[in-house]
Protein backbone atom coordinates (compact mmCIF):
# COMPACT_ATOMS: atom_id res chain seq x y z
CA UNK A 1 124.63 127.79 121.89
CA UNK A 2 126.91 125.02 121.40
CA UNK A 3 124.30 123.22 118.96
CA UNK A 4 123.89 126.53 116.91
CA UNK A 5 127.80 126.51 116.74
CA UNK A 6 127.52 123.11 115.43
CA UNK A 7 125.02 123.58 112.95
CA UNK A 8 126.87 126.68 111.25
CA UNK A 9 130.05 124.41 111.38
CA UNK A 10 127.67 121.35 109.61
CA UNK A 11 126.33 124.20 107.22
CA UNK A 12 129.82 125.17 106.17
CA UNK A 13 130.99 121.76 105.55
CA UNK A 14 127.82 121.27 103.14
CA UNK A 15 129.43 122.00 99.65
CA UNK A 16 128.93 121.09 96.06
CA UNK A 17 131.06 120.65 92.64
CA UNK A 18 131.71 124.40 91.39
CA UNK A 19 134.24 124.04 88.70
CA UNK A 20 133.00 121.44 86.33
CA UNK A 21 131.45 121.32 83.01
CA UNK A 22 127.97 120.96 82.12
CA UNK A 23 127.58 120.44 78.23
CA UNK A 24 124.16 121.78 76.69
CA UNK A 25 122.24 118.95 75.00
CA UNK A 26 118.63 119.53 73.74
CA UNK A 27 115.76 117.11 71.92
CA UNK A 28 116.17 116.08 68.36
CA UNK A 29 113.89 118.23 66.24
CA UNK A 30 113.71 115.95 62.84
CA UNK A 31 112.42 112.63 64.12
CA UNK A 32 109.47 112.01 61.89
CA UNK A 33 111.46 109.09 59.85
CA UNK A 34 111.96 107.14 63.25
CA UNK A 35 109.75 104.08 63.60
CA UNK A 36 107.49 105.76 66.08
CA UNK A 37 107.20 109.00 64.06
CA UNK A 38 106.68 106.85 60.73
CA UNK A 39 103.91 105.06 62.95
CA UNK A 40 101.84 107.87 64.18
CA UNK A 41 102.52 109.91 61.32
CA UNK A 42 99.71 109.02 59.05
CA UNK A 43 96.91 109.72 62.69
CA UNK A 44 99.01 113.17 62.93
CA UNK A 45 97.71 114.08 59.41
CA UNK A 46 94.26 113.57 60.07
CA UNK A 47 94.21 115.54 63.47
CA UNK A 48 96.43 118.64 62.24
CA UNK A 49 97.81 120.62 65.16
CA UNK A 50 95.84 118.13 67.95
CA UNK A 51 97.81 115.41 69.97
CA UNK A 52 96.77 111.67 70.89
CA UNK A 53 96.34 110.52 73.98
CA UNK A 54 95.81 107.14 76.18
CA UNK A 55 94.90 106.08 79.36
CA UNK A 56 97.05 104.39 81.53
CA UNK A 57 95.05 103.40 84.72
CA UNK A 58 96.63 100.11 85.32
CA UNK A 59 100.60 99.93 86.70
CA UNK A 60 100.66 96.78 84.35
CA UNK A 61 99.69 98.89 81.27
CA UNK A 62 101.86 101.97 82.43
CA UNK A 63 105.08 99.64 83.07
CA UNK A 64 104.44 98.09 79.32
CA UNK A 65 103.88 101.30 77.93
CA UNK A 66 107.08 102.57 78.58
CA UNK A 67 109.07 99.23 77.72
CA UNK A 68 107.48 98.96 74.29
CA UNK A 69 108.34 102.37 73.38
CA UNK A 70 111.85 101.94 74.90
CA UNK A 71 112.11 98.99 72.74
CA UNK A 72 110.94 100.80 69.80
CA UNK A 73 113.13 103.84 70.20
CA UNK A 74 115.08 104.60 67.55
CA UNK A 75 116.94 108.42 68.33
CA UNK A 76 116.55 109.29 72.12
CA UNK A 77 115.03 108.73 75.44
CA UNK A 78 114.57 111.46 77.59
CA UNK A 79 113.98 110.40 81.45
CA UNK A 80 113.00 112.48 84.31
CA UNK A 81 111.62 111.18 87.65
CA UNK A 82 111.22 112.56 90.88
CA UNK A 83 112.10 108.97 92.44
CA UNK A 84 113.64 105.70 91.02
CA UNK A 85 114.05 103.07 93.30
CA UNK A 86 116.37 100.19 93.19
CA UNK A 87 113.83 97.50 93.44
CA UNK A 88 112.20 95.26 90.91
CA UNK A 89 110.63 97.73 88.44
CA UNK A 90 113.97 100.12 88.97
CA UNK A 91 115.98 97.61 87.49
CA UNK A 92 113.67 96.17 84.84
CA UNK A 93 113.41 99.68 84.01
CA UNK A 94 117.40 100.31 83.80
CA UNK A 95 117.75 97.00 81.64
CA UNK A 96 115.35 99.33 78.87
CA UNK A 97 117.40 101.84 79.22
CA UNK A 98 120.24 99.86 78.71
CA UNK A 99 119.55 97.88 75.65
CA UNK A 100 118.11 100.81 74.03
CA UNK A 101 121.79 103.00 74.79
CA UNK A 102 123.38 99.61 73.50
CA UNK A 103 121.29 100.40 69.91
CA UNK A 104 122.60 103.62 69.85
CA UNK A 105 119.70 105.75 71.02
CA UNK A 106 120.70 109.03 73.16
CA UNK A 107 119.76 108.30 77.13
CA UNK A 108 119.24 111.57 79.16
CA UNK A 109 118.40 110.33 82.79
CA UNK A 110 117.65 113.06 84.98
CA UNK A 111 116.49 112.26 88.70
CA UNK A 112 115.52 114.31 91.62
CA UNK A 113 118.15 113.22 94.80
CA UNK A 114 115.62 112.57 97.12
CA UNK A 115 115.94 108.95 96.41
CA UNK A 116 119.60 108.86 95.44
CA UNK A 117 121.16 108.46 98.86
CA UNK A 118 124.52 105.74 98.79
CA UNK A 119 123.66 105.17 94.91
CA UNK A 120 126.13 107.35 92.96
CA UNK A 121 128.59 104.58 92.01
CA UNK A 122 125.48 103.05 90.24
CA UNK A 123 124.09 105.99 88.47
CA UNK A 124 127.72 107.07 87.54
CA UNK A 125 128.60 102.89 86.07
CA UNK A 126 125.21 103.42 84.17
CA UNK A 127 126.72 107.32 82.84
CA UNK A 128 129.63 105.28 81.68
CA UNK A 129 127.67 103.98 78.97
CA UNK A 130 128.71 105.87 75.87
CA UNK A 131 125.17 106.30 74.99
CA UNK A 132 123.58 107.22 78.52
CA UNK A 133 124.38 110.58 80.49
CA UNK A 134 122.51 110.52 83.97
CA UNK A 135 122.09 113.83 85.80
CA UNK A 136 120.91 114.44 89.35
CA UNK A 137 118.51 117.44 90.00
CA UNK A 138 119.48 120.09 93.38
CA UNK A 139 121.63 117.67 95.10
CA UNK A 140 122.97 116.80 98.49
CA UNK A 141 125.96 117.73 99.69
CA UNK A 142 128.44 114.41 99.20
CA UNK A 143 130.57 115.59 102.39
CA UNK A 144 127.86 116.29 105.22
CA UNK A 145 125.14 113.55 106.00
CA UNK A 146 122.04 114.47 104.70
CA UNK A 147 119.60 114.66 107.28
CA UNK A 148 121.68 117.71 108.65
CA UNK A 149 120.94 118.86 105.70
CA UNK A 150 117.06 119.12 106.23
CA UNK A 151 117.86 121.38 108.84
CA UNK A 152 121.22 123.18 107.91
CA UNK A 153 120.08 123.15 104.41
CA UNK A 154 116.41 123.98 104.71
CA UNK A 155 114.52 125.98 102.22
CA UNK A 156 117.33 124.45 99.05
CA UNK A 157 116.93 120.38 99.77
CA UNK A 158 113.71 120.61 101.23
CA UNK A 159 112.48 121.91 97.85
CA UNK A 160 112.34 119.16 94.90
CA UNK A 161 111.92 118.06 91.40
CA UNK A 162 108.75 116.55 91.44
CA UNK A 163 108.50 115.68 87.63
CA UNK A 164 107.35 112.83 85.81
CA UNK A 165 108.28 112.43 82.24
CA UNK A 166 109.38 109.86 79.72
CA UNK A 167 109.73 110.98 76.03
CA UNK A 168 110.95 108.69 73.57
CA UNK A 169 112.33 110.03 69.84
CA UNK A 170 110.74 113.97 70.72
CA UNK A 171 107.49 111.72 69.06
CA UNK A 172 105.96 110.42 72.41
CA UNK A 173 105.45 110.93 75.97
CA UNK A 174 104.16 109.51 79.50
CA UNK A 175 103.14 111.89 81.89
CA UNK A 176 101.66 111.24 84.88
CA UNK A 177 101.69 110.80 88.65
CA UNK A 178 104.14 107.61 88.71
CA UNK A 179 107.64 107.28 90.09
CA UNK A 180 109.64 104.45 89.24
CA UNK A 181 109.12 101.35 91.63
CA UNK A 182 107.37 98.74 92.55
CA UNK A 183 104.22 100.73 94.38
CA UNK A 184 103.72 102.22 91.16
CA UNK A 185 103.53 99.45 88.78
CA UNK A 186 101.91 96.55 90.61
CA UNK A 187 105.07 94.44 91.53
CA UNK A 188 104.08 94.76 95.15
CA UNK A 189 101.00 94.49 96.40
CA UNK A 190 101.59 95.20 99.84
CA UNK A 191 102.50 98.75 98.82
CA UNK A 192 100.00 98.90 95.51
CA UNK A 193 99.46 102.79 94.85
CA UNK A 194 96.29 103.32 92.33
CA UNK A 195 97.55 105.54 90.04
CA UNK A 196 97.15 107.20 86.31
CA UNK A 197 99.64 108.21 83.35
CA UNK A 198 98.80 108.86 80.33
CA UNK A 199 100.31 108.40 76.70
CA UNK A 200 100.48 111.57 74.72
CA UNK A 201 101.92 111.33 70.50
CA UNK A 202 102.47 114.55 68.48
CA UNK A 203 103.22 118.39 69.63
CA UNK A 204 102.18 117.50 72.87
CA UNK A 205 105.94 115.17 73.44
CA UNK A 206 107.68 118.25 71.56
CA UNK A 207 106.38 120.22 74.48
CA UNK A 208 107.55 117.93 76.61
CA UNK A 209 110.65 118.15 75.70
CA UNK A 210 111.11 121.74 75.74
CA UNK A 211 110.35 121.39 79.52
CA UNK A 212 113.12 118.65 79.63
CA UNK A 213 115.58 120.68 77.92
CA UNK A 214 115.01 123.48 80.38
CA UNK A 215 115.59 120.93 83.12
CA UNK A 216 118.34 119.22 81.55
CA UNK A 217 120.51 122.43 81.01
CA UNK A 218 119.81 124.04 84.41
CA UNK A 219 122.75 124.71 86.89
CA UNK A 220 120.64 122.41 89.47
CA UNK A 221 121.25 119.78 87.54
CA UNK A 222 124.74 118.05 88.24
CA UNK A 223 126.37 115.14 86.02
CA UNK A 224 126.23 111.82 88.37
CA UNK A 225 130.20 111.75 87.69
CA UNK A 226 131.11 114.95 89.36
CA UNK A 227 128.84 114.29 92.42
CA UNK A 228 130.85 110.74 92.15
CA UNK A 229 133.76 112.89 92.72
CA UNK A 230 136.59 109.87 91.67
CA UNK A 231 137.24 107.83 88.21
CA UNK A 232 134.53 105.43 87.78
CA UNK A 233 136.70 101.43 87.23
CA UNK A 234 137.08 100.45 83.70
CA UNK A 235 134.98 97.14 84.20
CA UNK A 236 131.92 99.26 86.03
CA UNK A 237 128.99 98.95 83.09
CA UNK A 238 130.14 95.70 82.31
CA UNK A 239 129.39 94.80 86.35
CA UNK A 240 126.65 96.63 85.76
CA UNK A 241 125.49 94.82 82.84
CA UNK A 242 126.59 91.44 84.19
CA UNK A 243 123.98 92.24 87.54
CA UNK A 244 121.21 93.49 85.59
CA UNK A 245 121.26 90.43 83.18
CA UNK A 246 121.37 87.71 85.24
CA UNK A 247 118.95 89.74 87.39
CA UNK A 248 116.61 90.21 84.61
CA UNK A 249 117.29 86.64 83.58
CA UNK A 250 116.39 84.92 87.17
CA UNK A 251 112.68 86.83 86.90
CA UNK A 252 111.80 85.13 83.45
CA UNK A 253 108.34 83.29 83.55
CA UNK A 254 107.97 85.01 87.06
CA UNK A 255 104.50 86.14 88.49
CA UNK A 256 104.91 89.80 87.47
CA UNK A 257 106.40 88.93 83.99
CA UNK A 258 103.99 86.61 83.22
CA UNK A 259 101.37 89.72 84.32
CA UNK A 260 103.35 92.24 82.39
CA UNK A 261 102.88 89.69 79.26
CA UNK A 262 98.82 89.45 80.19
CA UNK A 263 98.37 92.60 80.80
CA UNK A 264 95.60 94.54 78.61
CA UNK A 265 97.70 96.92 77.09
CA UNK A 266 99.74 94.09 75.63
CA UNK A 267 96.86 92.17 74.53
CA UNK A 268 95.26 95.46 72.45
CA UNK A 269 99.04 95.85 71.34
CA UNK A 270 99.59 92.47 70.02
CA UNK A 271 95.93 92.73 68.49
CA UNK A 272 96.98 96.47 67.18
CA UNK A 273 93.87 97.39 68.94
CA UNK A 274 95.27 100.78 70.96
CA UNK A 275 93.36 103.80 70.42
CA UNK A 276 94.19 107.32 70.94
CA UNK A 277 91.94 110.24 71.37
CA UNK A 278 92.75 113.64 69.85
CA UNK A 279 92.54 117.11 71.29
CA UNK A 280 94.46 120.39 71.78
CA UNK A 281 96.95 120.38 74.46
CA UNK A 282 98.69 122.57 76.54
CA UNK A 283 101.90 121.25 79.09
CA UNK A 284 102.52 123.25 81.59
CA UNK A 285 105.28 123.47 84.16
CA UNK A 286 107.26 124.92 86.87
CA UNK A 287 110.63 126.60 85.42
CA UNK A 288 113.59 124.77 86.99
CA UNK A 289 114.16 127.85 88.41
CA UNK A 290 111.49 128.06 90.95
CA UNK A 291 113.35 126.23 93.62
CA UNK A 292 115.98 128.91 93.64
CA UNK A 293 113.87 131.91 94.27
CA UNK A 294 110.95 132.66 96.63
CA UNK A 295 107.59 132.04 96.88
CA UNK A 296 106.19 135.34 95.26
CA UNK A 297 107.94 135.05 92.01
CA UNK A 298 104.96 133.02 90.43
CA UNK A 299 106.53 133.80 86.87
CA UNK A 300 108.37 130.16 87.18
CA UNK A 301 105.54 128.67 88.86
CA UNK A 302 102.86 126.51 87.11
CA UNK A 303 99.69 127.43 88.75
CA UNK A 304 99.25 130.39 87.03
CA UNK A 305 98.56 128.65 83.38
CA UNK A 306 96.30 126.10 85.81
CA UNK A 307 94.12 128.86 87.46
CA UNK A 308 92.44 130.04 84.43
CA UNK A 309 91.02 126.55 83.42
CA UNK A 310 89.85 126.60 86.90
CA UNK A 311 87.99 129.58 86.49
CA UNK A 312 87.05 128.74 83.76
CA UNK A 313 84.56 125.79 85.03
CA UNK A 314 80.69 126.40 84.62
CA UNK A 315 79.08 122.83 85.82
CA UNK A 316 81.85 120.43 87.36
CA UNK A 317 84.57 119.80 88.76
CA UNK A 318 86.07 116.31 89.61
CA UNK A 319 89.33 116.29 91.41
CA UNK A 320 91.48 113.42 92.73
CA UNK A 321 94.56 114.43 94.68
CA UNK A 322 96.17 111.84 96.86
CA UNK A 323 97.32 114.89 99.05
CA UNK A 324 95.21 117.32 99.63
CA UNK A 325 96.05 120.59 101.34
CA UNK A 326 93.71 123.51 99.94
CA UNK A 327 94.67 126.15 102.93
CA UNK A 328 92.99 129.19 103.13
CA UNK A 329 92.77 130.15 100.05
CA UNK A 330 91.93 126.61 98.26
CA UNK A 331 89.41 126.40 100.51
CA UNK A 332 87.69 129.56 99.58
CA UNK A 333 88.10 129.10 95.84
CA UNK A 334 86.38 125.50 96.09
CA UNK A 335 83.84 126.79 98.23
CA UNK A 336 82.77 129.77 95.99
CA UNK A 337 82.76 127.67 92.72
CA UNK A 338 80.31 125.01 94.91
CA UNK A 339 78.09 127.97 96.15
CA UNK A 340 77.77 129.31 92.78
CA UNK A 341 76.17 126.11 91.61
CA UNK A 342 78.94 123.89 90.04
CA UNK A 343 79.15 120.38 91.21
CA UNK A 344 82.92 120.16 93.13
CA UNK A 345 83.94 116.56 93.95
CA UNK A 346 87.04 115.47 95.64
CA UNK A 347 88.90 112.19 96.06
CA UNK A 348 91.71 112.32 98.20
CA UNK A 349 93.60 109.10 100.37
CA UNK A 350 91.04 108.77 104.14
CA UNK A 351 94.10 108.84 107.71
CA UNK A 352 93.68 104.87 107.40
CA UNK A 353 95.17 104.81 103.05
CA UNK A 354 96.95 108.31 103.70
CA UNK A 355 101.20 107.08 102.86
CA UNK A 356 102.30 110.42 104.34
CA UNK A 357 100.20 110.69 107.55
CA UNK A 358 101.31 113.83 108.45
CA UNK A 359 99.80 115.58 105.41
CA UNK A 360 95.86 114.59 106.62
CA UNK A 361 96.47 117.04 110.11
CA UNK A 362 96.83 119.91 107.17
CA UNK A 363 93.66 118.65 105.49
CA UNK A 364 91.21 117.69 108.06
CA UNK A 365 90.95 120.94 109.47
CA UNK A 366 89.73 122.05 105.67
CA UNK A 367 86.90 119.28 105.89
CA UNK A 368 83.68 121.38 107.62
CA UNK A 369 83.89 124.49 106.10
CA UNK A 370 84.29 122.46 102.68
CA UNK A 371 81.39 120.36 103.60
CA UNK A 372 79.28 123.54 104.99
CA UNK A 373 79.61 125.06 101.07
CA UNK A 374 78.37 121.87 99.28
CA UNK A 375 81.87 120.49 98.30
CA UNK A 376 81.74 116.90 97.91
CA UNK A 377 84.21 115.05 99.87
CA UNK A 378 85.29 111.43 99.61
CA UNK A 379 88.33 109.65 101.13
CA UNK A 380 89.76 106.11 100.41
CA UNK A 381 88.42 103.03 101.58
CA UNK A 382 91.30 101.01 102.78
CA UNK A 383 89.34 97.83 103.31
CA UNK A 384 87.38 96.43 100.75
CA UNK A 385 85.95 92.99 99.74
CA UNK A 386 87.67 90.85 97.12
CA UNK A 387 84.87 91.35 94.87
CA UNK A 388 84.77 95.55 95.22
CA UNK A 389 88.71 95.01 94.89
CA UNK A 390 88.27 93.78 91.45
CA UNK A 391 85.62 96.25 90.55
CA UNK A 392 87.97 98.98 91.13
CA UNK A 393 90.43 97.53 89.18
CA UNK A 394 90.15 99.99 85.86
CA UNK A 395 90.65 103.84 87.08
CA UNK A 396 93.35 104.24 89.26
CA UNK A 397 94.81 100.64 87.98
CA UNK A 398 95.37 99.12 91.76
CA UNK A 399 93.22 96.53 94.07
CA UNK A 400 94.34 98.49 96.83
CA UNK A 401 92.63 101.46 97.61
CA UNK A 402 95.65 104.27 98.40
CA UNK A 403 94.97 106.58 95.76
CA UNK A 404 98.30 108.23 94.09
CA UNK A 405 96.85 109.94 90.85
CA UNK A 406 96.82 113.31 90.40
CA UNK A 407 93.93 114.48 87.52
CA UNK A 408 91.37 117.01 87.32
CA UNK A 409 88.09 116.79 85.24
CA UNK A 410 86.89 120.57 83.82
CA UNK A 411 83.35 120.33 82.86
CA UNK A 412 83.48 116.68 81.22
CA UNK A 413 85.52 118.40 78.64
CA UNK A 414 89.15 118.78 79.79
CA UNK A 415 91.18 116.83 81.77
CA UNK A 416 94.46 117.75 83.52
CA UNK A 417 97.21 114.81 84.30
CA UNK A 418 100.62 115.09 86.18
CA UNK A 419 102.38 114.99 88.56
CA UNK A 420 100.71 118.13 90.83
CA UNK A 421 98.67 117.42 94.08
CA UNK A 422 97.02 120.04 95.84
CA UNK A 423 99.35 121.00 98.21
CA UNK A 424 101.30 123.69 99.64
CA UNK A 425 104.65 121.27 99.00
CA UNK A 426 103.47 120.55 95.23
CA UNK A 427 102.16 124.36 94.30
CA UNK A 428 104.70 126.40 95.83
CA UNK A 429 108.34 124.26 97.03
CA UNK A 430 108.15 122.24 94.69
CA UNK A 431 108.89 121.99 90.84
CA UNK A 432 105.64 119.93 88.77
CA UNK A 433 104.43 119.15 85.08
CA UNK A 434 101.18 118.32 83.34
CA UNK A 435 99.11 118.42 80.50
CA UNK A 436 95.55 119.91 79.86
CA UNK A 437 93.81 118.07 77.07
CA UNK A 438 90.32 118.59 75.19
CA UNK A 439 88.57 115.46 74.94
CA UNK A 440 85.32 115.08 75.85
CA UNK A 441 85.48 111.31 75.38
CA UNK A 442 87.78 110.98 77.99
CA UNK A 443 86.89 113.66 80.46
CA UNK A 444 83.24 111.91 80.81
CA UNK A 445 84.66 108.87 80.90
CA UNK A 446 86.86 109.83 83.87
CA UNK A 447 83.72 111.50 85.27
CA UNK A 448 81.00 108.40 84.74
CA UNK A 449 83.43 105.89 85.91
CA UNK A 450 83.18 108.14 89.58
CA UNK A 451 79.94 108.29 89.22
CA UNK A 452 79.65 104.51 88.72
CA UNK A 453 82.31 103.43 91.39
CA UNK A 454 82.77 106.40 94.28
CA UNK A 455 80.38 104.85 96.44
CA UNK A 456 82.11 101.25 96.28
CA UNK A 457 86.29 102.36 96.70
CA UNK A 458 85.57 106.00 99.41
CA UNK A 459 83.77 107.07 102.29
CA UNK A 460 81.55 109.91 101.58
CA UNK A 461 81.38 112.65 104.39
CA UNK A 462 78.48 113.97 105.64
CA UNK A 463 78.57 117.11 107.66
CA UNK A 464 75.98 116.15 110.73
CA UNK A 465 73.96 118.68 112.80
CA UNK A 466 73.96 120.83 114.50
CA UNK A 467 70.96 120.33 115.97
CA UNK A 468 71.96 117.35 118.16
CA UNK A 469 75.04 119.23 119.33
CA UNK A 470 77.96 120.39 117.80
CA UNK A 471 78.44 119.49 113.74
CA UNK A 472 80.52 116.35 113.44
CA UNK A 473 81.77 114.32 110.09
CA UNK A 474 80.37 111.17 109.44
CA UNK A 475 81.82 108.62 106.76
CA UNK A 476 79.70 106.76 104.90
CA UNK A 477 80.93 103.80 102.97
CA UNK A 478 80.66 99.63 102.50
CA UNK A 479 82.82 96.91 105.01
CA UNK A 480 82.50 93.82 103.76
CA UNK A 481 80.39 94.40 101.12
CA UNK A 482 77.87 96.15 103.72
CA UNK A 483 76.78 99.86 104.26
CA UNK A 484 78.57 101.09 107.71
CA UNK A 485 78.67 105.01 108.93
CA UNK A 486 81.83 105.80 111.05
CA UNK A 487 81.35 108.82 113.33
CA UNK A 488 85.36 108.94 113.83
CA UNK A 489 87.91 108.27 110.74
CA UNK A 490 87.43 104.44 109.65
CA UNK A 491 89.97 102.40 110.65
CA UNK A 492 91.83 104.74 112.86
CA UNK A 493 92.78 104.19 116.87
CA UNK A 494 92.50 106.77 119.17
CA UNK A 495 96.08 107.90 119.39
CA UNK A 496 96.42 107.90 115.87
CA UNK A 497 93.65 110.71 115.44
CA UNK A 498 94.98 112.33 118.57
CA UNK A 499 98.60 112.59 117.13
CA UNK A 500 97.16 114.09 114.02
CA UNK A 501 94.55 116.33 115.44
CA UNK A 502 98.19 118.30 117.74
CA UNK A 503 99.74 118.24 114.25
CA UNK A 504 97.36 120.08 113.13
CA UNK A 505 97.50 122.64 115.50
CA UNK A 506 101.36 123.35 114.72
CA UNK A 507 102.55 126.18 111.94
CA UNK A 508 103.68 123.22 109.33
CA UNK A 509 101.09 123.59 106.78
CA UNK A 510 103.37 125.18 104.32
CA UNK A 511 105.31 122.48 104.54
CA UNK A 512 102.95 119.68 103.82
C-alpha cells in the first residue's frame, strides 16, 4: 500500500513545460540553385519523377557521407535520431553541425530522450547558436528521476522516436538503421554494429522532409531551452566551441581519421566515381502521433503502407532484422508465404551477437514452427576467423558479426531500408521511417551478396527429427574457419539459455 502511495505521489511530481512557445518551421521548398541541387540536377533530368540512391554498408562510408554533405550544405540541415551519444562520432558529428550553422545554414536537431539523460545544458549551449534550434522528442520529466518514470510513466516514455534521418538542403537524405555513435560508425570495435544506410537525391529527400516537418511541429517535441528550464550563460557556445575544437583538433592524423580519409567512399568521391541508382520511391512512416494513442489506431502507424509490398511478393523474400519478434501473427504470415512456394530467408543477431538479450526469449520460441513451414533461418556468428572477418566486410559494413541493419529484399526488385525491425516495440510502441525503392540492380545485389556470404558470417538452423526423439534446432556454421553443428545456441552457457528460456515464458512479448 505504502509503495502504491508512493508511486501516485512520484507520478504527480512527473510534470512537463505547458506554457511555452513552439514556433512552426518547415523545409525550404526552392533549393535547386544550392550546390547540391545544382549538382544532382542535371541526373534528376534524365530520371524524371525517380530518385537516386547509394549504398552505405560500411560505418566509414556512412560517417563520410554525412560530413561531406554537411560540408556542402548550403540552406538547411534537418537532423533526427533516435540516439546521439556523446562519444567520439557524437562530437565529430556536432563539430558538422557546427561549422555548417556558423555558414549560415538552418540546423533543426531533433532527438528522441532516451539518450538525453544529464545532457540538457549541452543540447541547450548548442540551441544557442543563432543558426541551430535543437528539439527533444516525448521527454522526461526534468523534476522526477527517470527510471520512476518507466514505471509511473509507462505506456508515454516507454514509447519512442525511433527515426533515423539526415536531410541536407530538402535535396538529399540518409536513411537508415544508424544512430549516432561510435558502434555505428566503426570508431569502436569492441562494440562494431554491422549496419546499412542508404543515400537517397531527388523527391525521395522532399519526402523526407515532409515526415520531418510533421515531427518537428508536433506538441511531443519540446525546445531543449524550455526542458533547460533557466537562462543558458552568455559564454555557453563559445565553451562549447572552445571543447569541440580542441577536441576535434587533438584527434587529427588519429587512427579513425586517418580511416575516415581511406575510406572507399572518399576514394570514389575524390575520383568523382559515386554512382547512384534510380527508381520510384515511396517513404513511409509512423505519424508523430502514434505514441499518443493506442495500439488499434493503425491510421498513424507505418505498417499498413509496408503490408501490401509484402503481399505483394511472388518468389522471395530476404529479410535482415537485428531484432526479431514475429509473434503470432508474423509467424503465420511468414509461414504461409514459405508454404505457398516463395523462398523466405531471415537474418537476425544468434543469443551469443544478440545487444538486447532479452529480445531472443521473444524470438526463440518463433524458431520451430518457422522452421517446420520452410522459413529459412540464420543467426549471427559471433566468432569468426580474421580472414571470414574481412570477407564480410562489404554488406553490413562491420568485422564484427552483431548485425544492426534493418532491410528487406521483395522479389530481387525492391528493397526497403530504415530504421524498422520486426518487433512488437518497432511496429506498434514505437514511431519508425523508411523507404521502398525499385531497383533491381540493387535488390539482387543485396540478395547475391547473401547468397555468396550467409554460410561464412550465420549459423543456419536445421529443424532435427523427430524420429530420434523430440525435434531439436541444430546450428550449422564455420569456427575457425571449420564446419561445426551446435545442438544448443553457439557460444552460450547454460544459465544464459536457462535465463532466457523463463523469459520467455513471461507475458513481455509486447514489450520486446
Amino acid at each position: 500500500m505504502q509503495m502504491a502511495v508512493f508511486l501516485v505521489a512520484l507520478a504527480g511530481c512527473a510534470t512537463l513545460p505547458t506554457d511555452f512557445e513552439r514556433p512552426p518551421s518547415y523545409a525550404f521548398v526552392d533549393t535547386r540553385e544550392t550546390d547540391i541541387g545544382r549538382t544532382v540536377a542535371p541526373e534528376l533530368a534524365a530520371h524524371p519523377g525517380k530518385s537516386g540512391f547509394h549504398l552505405l554498408s560500411s560505418g566509414l562510408d556512412a560517417f563520410v557521407a554525412r560530413a561531406v554533405l554537411a560540408h556542402f550544405a548550403e540552406r538547411s540541415l534537418d537532423v533526427q535520431y533516435y540516439l546521439y551519444h556523446d562519444d567520439l562520432v557524437g562530437r565529430l558529428f556536432t563539430h558538422q553541425l557546427l561549422k555548417a550553422a556558423d555558414r549560415g545554414v538552418r540546423v533543426r536537431l531533433l532527438v528522441d530522450d532516451m539518450d538525453m539523460g544529464g545532457r540538457d545544458l549541452g543540447a541547450a549551449a548548442l540551441d544557442a547558436h543563432p543558426h541551430i534550434e535543437v528539439r527533444i522528442f516525448n521527454p522526461f520529466s526534468r523534476n522526477v528521476g527517470r527510471a520512476s518514470q518507466f514505471i509511473t510513466r509507462l505506456g508515454s516514455v516507454t514509447r519512442r522516436m525511433h527515426n533515423k534521418s539526415f536531410t541536407v538542403d530538402n535535396q538529399a537524405t540518409i536513411l537508415g538503421g544508424r544512430n549516432i555513435g561510435n558502434e555505428y560508425f566503426e570508431a569502436d570495435p569492441d562494440l562494431a554494429f554491422g549496419d546499412l544506410d542508404v543515400i537517397g537525391i531527388g523527391p525521395v529527400a522532399r519526402k523526407v522532409s515532409a515526415s520531418f516537418d510533421n515531427y518537428w511541429n508536433s506538441p511531443s517535441a519540446y525546445p531543449v531551452a524550455v526542458l533547460q528550464g533557466k537562462p543558458i550563460p552568455d559564454m555557453a557556445i563559445d565553451r562549447l566551441r572552445e571543447v569541440l575544437e580542441k577536441f576535434v583538433g587533438e584527434q587529427e592524423g588519429s587512427p579513425y581519421l586517418q580511416a575516415l580519409e581511406n575510406s572507399s567512399l572518399a576514394k570514389r568521391l575524390r575520383a568523382d566515381e559515386v554512382v547512384f541508382h534510380w527508381g520510384e520511391a515511396e517513404v513511409i512512416y509512423d505519424l508523430p502521433e502514434k505514441i499518443q494513442h493506442s495500439f488499434d489506431k493503425t491510421e498513424y502507424h507505418l505498417s499498413p503502407k509496408l503490408i501490401p509490398y509484402l503481399k505483394n511478393i511472388e518468389e522471395e523474400l530476404v529479410i535482415f532484422s537485428p531484432y526479431f519478434v514475429p509473434g503470432k501473427e508474423g509467424t503465420a504470415f511468414l509461414s504461409d508465404m514459405a508454404r505457398r512456394g516463395v523462398r523466405v530467408r531471415i537474418l537476425t543477431n544468434s543469443l551469443a551477437s544478440n545487444d538486447v538479450a532479452i529480445v531472443h526469449a521473444g524470438y526463440a520460441k518463433y524458431r520451430k514452427d518457422l522452421l517446420r513451414a520452410g522459413v529459412e533461418l540464420f543467426e549471427m556468428n559471433k566468432k569468426l576467423s580474421s580472414e571470414e572477418r574481412k570477407e564480410k566486410k562489404g554488406m553490413g559494413g562491420s568485422s564484427k558479426a552483431s548485425l544492426h541493419a534493418k532491410s528487406f529484399v521483395f522479389d530481387r526488385r525492391q528493397v526497403f531500408i530504415g530504421s524498422l525491425n520486426l518487433d512488437p516495440r518497432a511496429w506498434v510502441h514505437n514511431t519508425e521511417i523508411g523507404v521502398v525503392f525499385d531497383q533491381p540492380e540493387i535488390a539482387a545485389g543485396m540478395s547475391d551478396w547473401v547468397d555468396r556470404n550467409i554460410d561464412k558470417i550465420a549459423f543456419r538452423l536445421e529443424l532435427a527429427g523427430p524420429e530420434k526423439g523430440p525435434e531439436k534446432i541444430r546450428w550449422h556454421g564455420r569456427v575457425d574457419g571449420e564446419e561445426k553443428t551446435f545442438d544448443t545456441d553457439p557460444y552460450t552457457g547454460f544459465w544464459q539459455r536457462l535465463g532466457i528460456g523463463f523469459l520467455g515464458l513471461l507475458p513481455i512479448e509486447s514489450q520486446l
